[in-house]
N, C-alpha and C. Protein backbone atom coordinates (compact mmCIF):
# COMPACT_ATOMS: atom_id res chain seq x y z
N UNK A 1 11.35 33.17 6.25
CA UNK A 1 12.10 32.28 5.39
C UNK A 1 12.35 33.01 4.08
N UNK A 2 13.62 33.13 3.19
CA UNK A 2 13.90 33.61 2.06
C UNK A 2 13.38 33.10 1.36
N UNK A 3 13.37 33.64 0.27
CA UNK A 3 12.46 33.00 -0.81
C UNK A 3 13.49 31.74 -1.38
N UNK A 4 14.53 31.72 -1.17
CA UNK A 4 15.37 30.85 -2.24
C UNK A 4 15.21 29.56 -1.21
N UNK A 5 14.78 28.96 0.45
CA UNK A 5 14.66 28.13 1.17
C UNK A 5 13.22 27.82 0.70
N UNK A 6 12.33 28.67 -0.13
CA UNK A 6 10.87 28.21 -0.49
C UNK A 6 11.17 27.58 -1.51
N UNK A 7 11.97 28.07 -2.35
CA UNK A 7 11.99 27.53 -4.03
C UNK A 7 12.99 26.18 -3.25
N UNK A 8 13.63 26.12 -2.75
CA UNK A 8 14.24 24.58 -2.23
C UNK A 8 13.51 23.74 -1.88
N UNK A 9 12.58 23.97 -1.42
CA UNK A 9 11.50 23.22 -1.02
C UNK A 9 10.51 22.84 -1.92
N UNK A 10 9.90 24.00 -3.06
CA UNK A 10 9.28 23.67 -3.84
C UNK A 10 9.82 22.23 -4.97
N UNK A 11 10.92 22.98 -5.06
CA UNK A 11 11.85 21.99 -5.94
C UNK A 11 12.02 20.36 -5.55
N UNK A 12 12.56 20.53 -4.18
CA UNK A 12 12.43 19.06 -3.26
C UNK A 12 11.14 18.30 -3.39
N UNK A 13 9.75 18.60 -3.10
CA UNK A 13 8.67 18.26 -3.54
C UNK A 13 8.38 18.21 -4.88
N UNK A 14 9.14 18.76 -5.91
CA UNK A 14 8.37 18.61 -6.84
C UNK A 14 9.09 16.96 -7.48
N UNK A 15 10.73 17.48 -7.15
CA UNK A 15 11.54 15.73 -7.68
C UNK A 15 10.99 14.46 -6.44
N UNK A 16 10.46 14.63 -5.21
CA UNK A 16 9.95 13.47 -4.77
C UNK A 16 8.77 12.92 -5.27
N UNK A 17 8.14 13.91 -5.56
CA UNK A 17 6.40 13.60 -5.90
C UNK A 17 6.18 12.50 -6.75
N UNK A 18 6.83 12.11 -7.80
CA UNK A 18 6.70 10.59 -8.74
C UNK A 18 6.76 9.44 -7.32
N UNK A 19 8.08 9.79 -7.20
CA UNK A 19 8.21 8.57 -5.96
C UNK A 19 7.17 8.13 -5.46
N UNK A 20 6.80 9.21 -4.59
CA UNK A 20 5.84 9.24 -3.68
C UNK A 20 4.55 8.85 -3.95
N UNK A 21 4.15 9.30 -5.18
CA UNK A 21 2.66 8.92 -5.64
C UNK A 21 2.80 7.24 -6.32
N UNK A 22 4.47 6.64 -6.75
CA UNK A 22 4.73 5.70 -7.17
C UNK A 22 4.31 4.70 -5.94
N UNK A 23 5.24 5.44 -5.04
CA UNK A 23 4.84 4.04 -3.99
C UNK A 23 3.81 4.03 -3.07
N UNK A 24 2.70 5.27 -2.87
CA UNK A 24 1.55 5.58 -2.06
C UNK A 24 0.53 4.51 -3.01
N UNK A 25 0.81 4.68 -4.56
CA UNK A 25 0.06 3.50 -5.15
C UNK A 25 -0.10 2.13 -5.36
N UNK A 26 1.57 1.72 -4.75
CA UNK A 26 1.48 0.37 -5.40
C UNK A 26 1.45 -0.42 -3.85
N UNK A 27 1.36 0.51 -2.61
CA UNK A 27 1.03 -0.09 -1.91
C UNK A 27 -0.60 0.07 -1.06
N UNK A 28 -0.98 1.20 -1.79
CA UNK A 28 -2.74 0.92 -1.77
C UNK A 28 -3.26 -0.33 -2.68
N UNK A 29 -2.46 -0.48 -3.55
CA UNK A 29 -3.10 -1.41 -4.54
C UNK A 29 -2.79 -2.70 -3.64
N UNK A 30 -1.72 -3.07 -2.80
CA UNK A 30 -1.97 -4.07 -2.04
C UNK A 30 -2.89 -4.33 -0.85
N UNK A 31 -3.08 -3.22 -0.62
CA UNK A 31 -4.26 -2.97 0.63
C UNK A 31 -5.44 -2.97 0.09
N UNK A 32 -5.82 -2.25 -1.01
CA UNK A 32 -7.27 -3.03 -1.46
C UNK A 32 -7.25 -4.30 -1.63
N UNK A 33 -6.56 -4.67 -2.19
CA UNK A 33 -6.51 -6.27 -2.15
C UNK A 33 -6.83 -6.88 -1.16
N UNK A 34 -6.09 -6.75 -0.22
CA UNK A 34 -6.30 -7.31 1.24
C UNK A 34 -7.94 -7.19 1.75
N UNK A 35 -8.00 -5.61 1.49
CA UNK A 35 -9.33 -5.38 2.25
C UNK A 35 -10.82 -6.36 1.54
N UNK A 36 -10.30 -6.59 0.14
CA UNK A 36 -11.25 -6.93 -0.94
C UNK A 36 -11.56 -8.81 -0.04
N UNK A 37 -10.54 -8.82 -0.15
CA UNK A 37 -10.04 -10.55 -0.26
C UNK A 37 -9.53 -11.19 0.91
N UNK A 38 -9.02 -10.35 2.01
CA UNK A 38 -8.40 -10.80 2.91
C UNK A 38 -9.75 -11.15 4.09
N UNK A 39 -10.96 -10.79 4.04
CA UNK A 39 -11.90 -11.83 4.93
C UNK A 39 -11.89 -10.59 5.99
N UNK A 40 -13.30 -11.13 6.47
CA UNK A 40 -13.29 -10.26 7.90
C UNK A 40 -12.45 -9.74 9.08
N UNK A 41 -11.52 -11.32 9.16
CA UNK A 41 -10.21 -10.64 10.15
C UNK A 41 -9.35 -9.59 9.59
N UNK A 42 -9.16 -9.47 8.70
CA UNK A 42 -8.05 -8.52 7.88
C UNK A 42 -9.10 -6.98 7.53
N UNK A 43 -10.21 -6.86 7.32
CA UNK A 43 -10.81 -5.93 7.16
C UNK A 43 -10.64 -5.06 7.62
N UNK A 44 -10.44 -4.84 8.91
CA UNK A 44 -10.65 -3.45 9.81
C UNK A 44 -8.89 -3.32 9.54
N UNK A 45 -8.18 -4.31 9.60
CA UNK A 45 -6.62 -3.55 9.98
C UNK A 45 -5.87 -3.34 8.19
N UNK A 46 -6.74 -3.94 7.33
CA UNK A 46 -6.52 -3.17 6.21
C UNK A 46 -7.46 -1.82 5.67
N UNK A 47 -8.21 -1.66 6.58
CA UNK A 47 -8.77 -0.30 6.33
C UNK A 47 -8.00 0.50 7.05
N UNK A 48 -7.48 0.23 8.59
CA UNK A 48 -6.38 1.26 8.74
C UNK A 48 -5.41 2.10 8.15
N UNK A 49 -5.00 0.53 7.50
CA UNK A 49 -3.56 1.16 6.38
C UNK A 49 -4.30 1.76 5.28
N UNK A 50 -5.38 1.79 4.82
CA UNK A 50 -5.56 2.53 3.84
C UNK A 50 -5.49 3.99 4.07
N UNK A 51 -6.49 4.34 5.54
CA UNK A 51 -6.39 5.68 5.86
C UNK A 51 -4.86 6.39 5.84
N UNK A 52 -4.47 5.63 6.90
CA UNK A 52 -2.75 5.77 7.17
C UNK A 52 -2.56 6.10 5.58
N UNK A 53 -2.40 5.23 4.68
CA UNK A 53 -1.52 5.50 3.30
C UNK A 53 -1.81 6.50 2.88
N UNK A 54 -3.46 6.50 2.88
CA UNK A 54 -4.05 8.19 2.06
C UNK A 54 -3.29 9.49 3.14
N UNK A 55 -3.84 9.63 4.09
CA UNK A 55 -3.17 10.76 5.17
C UNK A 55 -2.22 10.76 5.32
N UNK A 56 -0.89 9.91 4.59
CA UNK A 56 0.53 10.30 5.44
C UNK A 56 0.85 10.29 3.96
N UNK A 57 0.33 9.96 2.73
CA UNK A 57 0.86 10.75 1.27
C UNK A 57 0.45 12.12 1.08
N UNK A 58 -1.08 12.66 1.30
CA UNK A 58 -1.46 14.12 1.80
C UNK A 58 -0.82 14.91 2.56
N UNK A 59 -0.20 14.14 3.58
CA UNK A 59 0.64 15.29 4.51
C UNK A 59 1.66 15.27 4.13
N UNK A 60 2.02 14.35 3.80
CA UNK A 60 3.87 14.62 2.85
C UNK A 60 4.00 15.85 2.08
N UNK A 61 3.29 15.71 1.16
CA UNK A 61 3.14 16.31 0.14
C UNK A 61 2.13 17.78 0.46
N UNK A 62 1.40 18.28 1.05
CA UNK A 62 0.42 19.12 0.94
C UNK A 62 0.26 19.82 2.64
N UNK A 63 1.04 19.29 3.24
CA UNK A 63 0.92 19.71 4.73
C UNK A 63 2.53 19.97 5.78
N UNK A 64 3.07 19.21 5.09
CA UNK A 64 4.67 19.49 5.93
C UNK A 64 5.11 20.91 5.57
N UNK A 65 5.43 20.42 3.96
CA UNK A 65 6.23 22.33 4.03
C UNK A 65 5.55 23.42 4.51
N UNK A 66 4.01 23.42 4.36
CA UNK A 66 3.60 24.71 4.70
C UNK A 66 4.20 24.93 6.12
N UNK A 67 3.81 23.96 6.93
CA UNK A 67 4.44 23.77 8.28
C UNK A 67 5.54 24.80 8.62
N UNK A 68 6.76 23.95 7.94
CA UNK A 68 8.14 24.28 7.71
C UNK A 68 8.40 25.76 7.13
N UNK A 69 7.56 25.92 6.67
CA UNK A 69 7.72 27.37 5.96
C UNK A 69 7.10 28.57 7.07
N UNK A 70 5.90 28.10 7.57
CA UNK A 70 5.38 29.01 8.80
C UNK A 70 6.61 28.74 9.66
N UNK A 71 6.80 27.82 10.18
CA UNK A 71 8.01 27.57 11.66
C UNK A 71 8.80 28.73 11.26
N UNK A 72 9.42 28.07 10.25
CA UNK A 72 10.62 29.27 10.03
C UNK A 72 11.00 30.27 10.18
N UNK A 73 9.58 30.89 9.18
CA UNK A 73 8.82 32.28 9.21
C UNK A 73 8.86 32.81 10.78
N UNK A 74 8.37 32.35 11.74
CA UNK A 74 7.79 32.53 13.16
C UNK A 74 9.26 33.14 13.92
N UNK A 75 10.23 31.85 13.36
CA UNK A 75 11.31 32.39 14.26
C UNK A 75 12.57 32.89 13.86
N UNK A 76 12.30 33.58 12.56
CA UNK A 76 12.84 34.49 12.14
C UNK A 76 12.29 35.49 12.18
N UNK A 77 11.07 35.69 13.09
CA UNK A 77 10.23 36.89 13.41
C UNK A 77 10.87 37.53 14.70
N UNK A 78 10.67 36.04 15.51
CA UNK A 78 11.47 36.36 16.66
C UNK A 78 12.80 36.76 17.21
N UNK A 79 13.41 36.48 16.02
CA UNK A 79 14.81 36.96 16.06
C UNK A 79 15.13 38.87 16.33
């Protein structure tokens, strides 16, 4: 991958990242809630979404591009 498809990427992550941490928060803040308050039935399936929320804002952010950047890399090797 060229360097100028890395800096696109860097760049792309860096203008989503408010978003992202905007809304990874304001919808944990509803899931603690739930988990706090919502009673035993709601417990386990608001602890789901918590994991879910934490692991799929981590991989957004800290696990895709590298991805994307190895893929690339790989098959522009193969070329």
């Amino acid at each position: 991958m060229s360097v100028i498809q890395s800096d696109i990427i860097n760049v792309s992550i860096n203008n989503t990242l408010g978003r992202t941490v905007n809304t990874s928060l304001t919808t944990l803040l509803s899931v603690v809630a739930l988990f706090v308050f919502g009673g035993e039935v709601l417990r386990d399936f608001s602890l789901a979404l918590l994991i879910g929320i934490i692991t799929g804002t981590y991989s957004s952010i800290y696990i895709a591009s590298p991805i994307l950047i190895d893929w690339e890399n790989f098959f522009e090797k193969k070329k």
